[in-house]
N, C-alpha and C. Protein backbone atom coordinates (compact mmCIF):
# COMPACT_ATOMS: atom_id res chain seq x y z
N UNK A 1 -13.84 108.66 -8.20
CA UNK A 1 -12.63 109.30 -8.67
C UNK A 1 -11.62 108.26 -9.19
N UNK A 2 -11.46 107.56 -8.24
CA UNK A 2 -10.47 106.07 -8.69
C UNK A 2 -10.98 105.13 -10.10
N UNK A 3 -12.44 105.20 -10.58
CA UNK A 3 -12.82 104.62 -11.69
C UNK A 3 -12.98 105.41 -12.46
N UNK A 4 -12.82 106.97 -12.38
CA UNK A 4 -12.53 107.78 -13.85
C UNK A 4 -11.33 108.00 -14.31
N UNK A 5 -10.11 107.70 -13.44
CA UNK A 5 -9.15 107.74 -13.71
C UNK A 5 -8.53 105.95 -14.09
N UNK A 6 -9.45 105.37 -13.44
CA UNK A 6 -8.31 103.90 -14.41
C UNK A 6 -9.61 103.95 -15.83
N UNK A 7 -10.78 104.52 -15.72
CA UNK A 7 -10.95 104.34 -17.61
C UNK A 7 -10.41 105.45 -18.44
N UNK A 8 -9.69 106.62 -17.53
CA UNK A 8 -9.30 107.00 -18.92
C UNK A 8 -7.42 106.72 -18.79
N UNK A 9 -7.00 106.18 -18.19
CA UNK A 9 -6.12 105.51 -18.16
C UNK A 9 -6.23 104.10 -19.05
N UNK A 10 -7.06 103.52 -19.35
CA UNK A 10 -7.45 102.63 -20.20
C UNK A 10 -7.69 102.60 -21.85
N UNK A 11 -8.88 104.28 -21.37
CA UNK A 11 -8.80 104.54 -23.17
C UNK A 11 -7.35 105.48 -23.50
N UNK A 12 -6.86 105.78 -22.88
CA UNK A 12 -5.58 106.33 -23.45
C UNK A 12 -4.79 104.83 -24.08
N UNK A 13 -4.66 103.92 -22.81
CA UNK A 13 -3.84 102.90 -23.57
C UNK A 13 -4.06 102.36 -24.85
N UNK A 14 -5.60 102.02 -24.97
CA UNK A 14 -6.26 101.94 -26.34
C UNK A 14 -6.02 102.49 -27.30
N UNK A 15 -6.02 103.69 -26.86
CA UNK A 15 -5.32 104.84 -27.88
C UNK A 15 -4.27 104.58 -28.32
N UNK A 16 -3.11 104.34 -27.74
CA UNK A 16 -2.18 104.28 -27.51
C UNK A 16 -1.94 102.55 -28.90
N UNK A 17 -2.04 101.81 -28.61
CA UNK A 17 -2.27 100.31 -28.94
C UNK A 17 -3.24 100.41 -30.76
N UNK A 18 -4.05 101.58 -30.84
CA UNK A 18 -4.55 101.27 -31.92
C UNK A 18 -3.72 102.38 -33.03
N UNK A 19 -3.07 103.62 -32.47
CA UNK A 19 -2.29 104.18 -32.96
C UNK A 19 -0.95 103.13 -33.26
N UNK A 20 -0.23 102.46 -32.31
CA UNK A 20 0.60 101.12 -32.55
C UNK A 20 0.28 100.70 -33.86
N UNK A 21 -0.77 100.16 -33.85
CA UNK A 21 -1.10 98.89 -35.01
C UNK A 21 -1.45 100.01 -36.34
N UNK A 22 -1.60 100.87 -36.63
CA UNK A 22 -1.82 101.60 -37.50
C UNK A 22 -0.54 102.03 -38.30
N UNK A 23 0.16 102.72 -37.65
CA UNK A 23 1.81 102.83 -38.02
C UNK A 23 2.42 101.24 -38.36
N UNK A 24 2.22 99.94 -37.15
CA UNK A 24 2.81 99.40 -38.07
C UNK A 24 2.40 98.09 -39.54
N UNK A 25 1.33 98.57 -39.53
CA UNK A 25 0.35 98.55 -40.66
C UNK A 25 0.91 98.84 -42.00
N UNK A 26 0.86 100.49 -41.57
CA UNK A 26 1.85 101.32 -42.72
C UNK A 26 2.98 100.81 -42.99
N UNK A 27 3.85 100.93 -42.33
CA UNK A 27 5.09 100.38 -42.02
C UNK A 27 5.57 99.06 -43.06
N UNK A 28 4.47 97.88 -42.65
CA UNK A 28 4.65 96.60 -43.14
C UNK A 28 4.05 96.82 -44.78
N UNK A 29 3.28 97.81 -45.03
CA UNK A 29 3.10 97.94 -46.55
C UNK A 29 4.16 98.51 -46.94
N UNK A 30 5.27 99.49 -46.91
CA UNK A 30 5.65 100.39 -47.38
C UNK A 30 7.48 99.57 -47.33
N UNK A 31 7.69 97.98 -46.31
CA UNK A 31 8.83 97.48 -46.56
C UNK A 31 8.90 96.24 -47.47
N UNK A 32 7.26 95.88 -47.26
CA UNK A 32 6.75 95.03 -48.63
C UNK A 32 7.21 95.61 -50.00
N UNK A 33 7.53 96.87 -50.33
CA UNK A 33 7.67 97.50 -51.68
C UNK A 33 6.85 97.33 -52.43
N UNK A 34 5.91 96.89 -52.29
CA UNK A 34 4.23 96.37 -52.98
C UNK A 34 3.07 97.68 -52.86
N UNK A 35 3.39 98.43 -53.85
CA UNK A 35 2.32 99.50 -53.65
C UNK A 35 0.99 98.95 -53.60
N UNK A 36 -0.07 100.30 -53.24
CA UNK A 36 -1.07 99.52 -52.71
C UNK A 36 -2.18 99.51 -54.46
N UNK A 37 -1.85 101.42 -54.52
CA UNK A 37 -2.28 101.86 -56.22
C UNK A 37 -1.43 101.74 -57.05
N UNK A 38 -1.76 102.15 -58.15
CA UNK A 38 -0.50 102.30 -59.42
C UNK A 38 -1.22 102.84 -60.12
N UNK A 39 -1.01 104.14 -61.04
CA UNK A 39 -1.49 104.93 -62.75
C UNK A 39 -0.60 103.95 -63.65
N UNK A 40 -1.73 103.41 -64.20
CA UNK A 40 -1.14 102.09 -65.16
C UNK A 40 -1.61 102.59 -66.72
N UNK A 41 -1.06 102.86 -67.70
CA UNK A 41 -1.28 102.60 -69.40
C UNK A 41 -1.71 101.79 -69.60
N UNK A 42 -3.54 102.24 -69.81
CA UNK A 42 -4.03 100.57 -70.26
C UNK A 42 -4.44 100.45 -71.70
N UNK A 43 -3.44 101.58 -72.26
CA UNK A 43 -3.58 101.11 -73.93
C UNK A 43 -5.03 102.44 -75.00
N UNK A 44 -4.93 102.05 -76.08
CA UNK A 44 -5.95 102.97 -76.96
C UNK A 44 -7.31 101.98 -76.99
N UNK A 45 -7.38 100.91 -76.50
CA UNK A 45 -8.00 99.46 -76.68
C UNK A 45 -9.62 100.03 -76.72
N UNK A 46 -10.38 99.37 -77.05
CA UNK A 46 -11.80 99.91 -77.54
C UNK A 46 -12.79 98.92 -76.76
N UNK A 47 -12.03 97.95 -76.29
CA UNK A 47 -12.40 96.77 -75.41
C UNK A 47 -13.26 96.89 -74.45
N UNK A 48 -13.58 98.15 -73.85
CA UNK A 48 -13.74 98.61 -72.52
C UNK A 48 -15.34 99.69 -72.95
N UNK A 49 -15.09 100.58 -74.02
CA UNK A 49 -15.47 101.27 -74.08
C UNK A 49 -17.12 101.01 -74.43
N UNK A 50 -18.34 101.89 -74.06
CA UNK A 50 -17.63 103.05 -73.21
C UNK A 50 -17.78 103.12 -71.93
N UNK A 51 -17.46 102.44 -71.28
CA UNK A 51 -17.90 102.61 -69.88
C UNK A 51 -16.15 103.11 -69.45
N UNK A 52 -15.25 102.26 -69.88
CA UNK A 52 -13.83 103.07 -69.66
C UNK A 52 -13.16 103.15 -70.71
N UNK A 53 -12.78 104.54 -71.20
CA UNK A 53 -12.74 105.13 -72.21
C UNK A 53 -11.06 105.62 -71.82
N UNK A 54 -10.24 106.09 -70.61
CA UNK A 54 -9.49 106.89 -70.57
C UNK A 54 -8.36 105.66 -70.46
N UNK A 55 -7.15 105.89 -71.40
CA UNK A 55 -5.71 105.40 -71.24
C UNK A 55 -4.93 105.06 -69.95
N UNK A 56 -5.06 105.57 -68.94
CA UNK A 56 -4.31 105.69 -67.97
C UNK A 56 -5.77 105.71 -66.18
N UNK A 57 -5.86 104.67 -65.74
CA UNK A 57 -6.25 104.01 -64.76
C UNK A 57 -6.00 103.93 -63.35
N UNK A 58 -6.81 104.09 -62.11
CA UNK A 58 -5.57 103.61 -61.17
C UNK A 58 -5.78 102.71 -60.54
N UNK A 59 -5.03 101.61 -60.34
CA UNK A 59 -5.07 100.04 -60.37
C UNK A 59 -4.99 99.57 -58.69
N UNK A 60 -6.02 99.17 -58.12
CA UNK A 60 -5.50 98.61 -57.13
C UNK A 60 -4.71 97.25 -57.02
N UNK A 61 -3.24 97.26 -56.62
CA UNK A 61 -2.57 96.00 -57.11
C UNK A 61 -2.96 94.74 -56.18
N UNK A 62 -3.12 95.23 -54.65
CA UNK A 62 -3.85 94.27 -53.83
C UNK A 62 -4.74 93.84 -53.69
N UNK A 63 -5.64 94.22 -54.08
CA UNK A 63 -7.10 94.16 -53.54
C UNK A 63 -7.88 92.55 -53.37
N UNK A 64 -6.81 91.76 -54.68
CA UNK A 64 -6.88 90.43 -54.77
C UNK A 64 -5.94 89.69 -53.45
N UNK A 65 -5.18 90.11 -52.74
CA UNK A 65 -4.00 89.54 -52.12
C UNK A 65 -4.41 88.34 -51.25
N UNK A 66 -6.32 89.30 -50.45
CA UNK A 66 -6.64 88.08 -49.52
C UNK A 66 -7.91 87.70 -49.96
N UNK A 67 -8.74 88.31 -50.97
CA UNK A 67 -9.77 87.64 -51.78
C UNK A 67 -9.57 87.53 -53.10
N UNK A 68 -10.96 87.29 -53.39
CA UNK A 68 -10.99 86.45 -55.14
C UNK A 68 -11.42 87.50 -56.15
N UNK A 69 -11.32 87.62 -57.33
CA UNK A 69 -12.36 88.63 -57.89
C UNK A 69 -14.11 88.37 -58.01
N UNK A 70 -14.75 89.30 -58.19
CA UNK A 70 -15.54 89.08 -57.71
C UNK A 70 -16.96 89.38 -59.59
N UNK A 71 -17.86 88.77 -59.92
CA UNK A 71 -18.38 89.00 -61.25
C UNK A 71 -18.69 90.89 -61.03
N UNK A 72 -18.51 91.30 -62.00
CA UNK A 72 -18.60 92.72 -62.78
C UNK A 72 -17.60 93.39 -62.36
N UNK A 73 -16.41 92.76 -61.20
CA UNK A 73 -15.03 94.23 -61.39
C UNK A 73 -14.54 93.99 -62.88
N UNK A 74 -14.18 95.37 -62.51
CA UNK A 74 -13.24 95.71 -63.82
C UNK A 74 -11.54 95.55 -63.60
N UNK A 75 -11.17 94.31 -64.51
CA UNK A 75 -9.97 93.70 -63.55
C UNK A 75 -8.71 94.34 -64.83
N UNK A 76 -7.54 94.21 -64.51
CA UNK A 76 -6.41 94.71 -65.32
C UNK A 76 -5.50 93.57 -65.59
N UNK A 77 -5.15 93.10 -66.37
CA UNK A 77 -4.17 91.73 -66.85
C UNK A 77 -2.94 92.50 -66.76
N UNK A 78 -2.15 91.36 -66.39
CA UNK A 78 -0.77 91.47 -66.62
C UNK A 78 -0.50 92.50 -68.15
N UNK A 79 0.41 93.33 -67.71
CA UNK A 79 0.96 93.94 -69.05
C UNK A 79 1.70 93.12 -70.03
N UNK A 80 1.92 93.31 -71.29
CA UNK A 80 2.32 92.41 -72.33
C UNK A 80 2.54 93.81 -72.94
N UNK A 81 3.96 93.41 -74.20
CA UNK A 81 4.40 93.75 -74.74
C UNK A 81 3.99 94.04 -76.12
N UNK A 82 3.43 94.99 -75.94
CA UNK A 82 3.11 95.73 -78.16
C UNK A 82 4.54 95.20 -79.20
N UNK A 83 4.16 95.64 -80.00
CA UNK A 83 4.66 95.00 -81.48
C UNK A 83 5.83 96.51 -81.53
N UNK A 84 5.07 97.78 -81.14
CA UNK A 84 5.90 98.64 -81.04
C UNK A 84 7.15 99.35 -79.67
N UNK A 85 7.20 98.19 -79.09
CA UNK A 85 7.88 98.35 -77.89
C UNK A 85 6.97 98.51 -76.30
N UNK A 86 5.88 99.17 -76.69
CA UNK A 86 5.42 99.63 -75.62
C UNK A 86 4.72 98.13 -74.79
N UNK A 87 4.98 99.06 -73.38
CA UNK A 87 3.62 98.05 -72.34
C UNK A 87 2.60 98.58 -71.65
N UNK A 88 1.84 97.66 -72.42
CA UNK A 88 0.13 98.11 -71.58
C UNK A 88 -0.58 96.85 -71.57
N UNK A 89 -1.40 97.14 -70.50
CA UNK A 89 -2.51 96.24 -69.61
C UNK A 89 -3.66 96.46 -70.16
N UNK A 90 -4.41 95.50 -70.31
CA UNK A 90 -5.74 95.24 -70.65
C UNK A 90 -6.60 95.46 -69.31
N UNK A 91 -7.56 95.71 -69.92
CA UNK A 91 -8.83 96.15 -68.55
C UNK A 91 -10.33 94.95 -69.70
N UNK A 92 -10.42 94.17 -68.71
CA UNK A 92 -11.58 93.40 -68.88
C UNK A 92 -13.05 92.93 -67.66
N UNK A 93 -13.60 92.82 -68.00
CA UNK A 93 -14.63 92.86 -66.64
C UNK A 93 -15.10 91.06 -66.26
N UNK A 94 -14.89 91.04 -65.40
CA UNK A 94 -15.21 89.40 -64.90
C UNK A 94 -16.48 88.82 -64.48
N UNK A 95 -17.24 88.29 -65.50
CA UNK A 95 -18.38 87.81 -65.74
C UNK A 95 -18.60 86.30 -65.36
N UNK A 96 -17.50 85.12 -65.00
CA UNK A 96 -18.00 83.96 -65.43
C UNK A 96 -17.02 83.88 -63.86
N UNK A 97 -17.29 82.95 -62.94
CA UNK A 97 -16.15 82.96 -61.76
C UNK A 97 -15.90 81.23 -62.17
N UNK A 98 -15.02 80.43 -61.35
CA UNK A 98 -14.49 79.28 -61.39
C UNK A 98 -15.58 78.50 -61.23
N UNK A 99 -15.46 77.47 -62.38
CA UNK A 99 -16.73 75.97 -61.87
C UNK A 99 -18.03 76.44 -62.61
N UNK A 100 -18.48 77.32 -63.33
CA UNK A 100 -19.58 77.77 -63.91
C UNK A 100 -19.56 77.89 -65.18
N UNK A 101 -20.34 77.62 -65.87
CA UNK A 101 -20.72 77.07 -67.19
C UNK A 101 -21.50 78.36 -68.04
N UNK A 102 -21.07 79.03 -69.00
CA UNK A 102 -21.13 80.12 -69.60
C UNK A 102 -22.14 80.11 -71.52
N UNK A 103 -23.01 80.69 -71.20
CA UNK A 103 -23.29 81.15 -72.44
C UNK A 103 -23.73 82.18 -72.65
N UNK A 104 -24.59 82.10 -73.91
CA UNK A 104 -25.79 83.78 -73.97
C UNK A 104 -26.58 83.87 -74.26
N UNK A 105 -27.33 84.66 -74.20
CA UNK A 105 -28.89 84.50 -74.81
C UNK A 105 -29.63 85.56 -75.33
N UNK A 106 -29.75 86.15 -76.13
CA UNK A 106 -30.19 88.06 -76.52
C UNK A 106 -29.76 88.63 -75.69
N UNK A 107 -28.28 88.85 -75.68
CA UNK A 107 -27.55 90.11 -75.17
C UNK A 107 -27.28 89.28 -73.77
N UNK A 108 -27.85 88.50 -73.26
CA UNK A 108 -27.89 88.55 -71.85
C UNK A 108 -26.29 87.24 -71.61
N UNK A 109 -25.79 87.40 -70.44
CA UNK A 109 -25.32 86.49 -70.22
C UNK A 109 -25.95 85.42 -69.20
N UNK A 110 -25.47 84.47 -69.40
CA UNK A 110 -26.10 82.64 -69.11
C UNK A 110 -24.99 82.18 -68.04
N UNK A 111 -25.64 82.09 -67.26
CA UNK A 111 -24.52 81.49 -66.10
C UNK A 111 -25.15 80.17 -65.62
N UNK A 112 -24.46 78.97 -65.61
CA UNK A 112 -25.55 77.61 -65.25
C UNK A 112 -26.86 77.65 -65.34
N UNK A 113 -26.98 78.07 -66.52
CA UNK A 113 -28.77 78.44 -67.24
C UNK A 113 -29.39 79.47 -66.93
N UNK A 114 -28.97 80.43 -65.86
CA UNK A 114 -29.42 81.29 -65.46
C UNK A 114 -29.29 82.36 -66.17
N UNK A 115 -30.06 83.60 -66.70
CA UNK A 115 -29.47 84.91 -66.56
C UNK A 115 -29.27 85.80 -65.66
N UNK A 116 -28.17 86.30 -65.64
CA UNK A 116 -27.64 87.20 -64.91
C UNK A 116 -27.98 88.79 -64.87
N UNK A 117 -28.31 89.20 -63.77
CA UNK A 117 -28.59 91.12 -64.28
C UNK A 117 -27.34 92.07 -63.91
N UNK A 118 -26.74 92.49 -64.82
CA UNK A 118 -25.75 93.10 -64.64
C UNK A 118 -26.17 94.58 -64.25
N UNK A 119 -24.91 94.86 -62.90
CA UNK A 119 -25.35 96.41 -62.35
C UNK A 119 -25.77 97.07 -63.18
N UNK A 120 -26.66 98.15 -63.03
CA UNK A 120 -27.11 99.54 -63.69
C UNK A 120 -26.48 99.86 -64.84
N UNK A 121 -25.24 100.23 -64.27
CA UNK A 121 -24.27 101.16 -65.01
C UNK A 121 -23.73 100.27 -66.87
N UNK A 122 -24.39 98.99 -66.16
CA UNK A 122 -23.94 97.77 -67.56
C UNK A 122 -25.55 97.57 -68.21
N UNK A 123 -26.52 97.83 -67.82
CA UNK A 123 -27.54 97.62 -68.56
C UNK A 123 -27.71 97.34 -69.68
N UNK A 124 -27.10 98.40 -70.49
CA UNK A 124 -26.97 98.58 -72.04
C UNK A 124 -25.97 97.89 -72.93
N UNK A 125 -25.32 97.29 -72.11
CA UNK A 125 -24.16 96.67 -72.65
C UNK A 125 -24.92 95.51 -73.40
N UNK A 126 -25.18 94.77 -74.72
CA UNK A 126 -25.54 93.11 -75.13
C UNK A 126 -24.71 92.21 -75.69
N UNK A 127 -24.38 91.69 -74.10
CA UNK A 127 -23.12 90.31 -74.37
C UNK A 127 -23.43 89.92 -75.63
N UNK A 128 -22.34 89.20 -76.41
CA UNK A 128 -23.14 87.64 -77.26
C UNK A 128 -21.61 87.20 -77.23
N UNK A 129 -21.59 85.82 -77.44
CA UNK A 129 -20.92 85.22 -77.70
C UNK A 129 -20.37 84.49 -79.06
N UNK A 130 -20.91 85.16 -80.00
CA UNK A 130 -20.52 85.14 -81.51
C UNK A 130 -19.09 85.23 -81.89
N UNK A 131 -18.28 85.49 -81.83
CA UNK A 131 -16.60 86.27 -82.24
C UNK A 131 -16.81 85.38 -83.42
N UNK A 132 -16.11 86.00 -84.64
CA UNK A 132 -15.44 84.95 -85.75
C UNK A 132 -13.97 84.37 -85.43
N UNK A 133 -13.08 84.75 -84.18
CA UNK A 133 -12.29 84.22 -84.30
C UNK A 133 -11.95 83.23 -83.07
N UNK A 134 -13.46 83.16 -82.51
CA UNK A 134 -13.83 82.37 -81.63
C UNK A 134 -14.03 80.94 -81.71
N UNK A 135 -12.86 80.10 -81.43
CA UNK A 135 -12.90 78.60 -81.79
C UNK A 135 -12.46 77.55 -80.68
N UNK A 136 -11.81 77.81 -80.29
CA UNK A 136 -11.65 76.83 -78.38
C UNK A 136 -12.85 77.17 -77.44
N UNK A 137 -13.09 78.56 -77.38
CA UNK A 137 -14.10 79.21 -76.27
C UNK A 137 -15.51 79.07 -76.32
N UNK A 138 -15.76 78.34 -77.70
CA UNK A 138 -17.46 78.46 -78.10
C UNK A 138 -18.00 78.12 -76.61
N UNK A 139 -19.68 79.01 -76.76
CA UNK A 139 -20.12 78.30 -75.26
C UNK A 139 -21.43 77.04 -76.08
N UNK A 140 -21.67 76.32 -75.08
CA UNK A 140 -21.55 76.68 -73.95
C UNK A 140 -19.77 76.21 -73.05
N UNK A 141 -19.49 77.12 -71.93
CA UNK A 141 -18.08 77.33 -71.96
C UNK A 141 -17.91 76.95 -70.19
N UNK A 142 -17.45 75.97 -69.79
CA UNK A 142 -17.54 75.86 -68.37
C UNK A 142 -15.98 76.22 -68.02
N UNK A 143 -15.89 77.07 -66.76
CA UNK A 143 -14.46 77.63 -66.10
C UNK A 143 -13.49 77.09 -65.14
N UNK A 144 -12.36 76.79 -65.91
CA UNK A 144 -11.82 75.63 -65.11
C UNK A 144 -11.40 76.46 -63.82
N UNK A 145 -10.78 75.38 -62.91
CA UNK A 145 -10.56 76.06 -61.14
C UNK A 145 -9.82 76.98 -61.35
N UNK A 146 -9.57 78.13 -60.79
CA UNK A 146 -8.78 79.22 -60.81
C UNK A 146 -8.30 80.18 -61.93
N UNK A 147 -9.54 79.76 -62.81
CA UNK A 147 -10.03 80.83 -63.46
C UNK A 147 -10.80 81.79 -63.87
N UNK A 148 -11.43 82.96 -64.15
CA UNK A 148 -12.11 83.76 -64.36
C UNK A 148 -12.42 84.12 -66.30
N UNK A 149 -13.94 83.72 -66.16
CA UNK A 149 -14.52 84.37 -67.82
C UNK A 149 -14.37 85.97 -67.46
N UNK A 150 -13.36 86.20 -68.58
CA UNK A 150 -13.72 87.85 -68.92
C UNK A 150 -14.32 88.52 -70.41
N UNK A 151 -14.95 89.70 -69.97
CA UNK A 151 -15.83 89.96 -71.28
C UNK A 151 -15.29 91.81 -71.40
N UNK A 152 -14.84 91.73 -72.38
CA UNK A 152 -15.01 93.41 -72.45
C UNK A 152 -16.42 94.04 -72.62
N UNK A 153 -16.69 95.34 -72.46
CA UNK A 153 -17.85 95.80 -72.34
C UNK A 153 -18.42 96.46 -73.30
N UNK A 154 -17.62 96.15 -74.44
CA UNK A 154 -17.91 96.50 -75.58
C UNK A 154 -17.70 95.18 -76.74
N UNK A 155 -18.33 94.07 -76.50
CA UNK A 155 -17.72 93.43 -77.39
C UNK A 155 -17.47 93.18 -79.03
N UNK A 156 -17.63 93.81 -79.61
CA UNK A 156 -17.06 93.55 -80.66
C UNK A 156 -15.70 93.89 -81.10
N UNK A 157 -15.44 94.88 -79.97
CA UNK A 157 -14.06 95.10 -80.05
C UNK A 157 -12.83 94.57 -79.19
N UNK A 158 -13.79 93.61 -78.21
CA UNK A 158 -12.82 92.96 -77.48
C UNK A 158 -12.37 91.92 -77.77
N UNK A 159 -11.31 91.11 -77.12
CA UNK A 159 -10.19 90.13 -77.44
C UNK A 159 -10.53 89.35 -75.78
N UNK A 160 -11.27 88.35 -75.87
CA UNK A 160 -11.72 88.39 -74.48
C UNK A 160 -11.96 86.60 -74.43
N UNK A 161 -12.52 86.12 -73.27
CA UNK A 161 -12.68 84.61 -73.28
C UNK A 161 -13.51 84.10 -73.83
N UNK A 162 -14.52 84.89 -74.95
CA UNK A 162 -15.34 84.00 -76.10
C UNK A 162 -13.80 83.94 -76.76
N UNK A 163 -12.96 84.08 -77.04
CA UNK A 163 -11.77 84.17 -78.23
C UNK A 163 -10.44 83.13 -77.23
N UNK A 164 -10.15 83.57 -76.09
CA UNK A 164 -8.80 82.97 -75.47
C UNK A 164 -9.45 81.89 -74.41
N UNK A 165 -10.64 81.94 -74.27
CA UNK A 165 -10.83 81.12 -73.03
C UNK A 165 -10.54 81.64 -71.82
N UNK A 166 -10.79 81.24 -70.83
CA UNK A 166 -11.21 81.69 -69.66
C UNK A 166 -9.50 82.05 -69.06
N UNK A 167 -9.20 83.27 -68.55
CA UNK A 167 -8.00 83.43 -67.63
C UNK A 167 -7.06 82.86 -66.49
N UNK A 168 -6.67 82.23 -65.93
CA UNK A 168 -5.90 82.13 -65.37
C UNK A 168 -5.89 83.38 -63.94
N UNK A 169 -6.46 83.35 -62.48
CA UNK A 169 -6.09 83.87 -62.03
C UNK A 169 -4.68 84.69 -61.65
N UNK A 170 -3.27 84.56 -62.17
CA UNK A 170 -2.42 84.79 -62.12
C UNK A 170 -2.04 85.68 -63.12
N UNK A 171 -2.77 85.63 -63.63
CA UNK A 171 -2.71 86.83 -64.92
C UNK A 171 -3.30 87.95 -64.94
N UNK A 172 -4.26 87.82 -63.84
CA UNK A 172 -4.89 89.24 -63.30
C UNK A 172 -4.01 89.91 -62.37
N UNK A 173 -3.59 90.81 -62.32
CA UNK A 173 -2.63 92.03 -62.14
C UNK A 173 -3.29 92.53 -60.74
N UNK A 174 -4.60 93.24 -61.11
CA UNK A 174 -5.44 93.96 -60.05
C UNK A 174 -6.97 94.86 -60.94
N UNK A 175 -7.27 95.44 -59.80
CA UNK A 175 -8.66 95.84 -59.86
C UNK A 175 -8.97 97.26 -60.25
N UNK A 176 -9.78 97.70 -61.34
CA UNK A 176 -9.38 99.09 -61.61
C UNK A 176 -10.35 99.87 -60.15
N UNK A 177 -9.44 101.09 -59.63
CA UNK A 177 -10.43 101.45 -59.00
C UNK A 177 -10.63 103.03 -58.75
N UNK A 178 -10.39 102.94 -59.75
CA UNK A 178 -10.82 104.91 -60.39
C UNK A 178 -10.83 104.58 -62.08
N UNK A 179 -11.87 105.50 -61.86
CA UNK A 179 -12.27 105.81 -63.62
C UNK A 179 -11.90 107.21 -64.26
């Protein structure tokens, strides 16, 4: 009798202690002012397509806070300013991580000589690294520290690191994570 009553005197406290840390969990996100999602305008851009086709996204802004990105998310850049006032974010997918040496090879991408098999859902996609307005980025293309190669998933219509060179972690915003 005396040991069914101090364990559930125990798992109550538990209870008690993990309900605690849960609230102030919440709590500490919500005085951060740092949402966790955001519906972000990521533009008419063709960059993406078609695997993401729709204008409006929902962005996880943290997801980077205590890790790195990781090759094939679909990451969101800092917003920048249109010619016509507006702001929208680019959505590009991260193919090349820091310290790795980038090219291509029939469609495929080349990672330190290797090819890479991109998930399922990218099968059909065929990298190349051709751009005509591709002139700093030619590969083969190695990624300096704390940066990420990004490739849109459509490239001929993207504006991506065969063209700007490799990103700047700080310029990635967050992680798309609804389609």
């Amino acid at each position: 009798m005396v040991k069914s009553l101090l364990r559930f005197r125990l798992a109550t406290l538990l209870m008690i202690v993990g309900l605690v840390a849960v609230c102030f969990a919440w709590y500490a996100n919500q005085v951060s002012g740092q949402p966790t999602q955001k519906i972000m305008h990521v533009g008419g851009s063709l960059a993406m397509a078609p695997t993401i086709t729709r204008e409006y996204l929902v962005v996880d802004l943290n997801v980077y806070r205590n890790s790195k990105p990781q090759r094939w998310h679909a990451v969101v850049m800092n917003p920048r300013e249109r010619s016509d006032g507006s702001t929208v974010a680019e959505v590009l997918r991260v193919v090349g991580l820091p310290g790795e040496t980038v090219t291509f090879s029939d469609g495929n991408v080349i990672i330190n000589g290797q090819a890479i098999e991109p998930p399922q859902r990218l099968q059909n996609i065929k990298f190349h690294g051709n751009s005509p307005d591709a002139e700093s980025a030619q590969p083969p293309y190695t990624i300096p520290d704390g940066h990420y190669y990004l490739l849109g998933d459509n490239p001929d219509e993207a504006k991506d690191s065969r063209i700007l060179g490799a990103y700047p972690i700080a310029d990635i915003l967050g992680r798309v994570s609804s389609r």
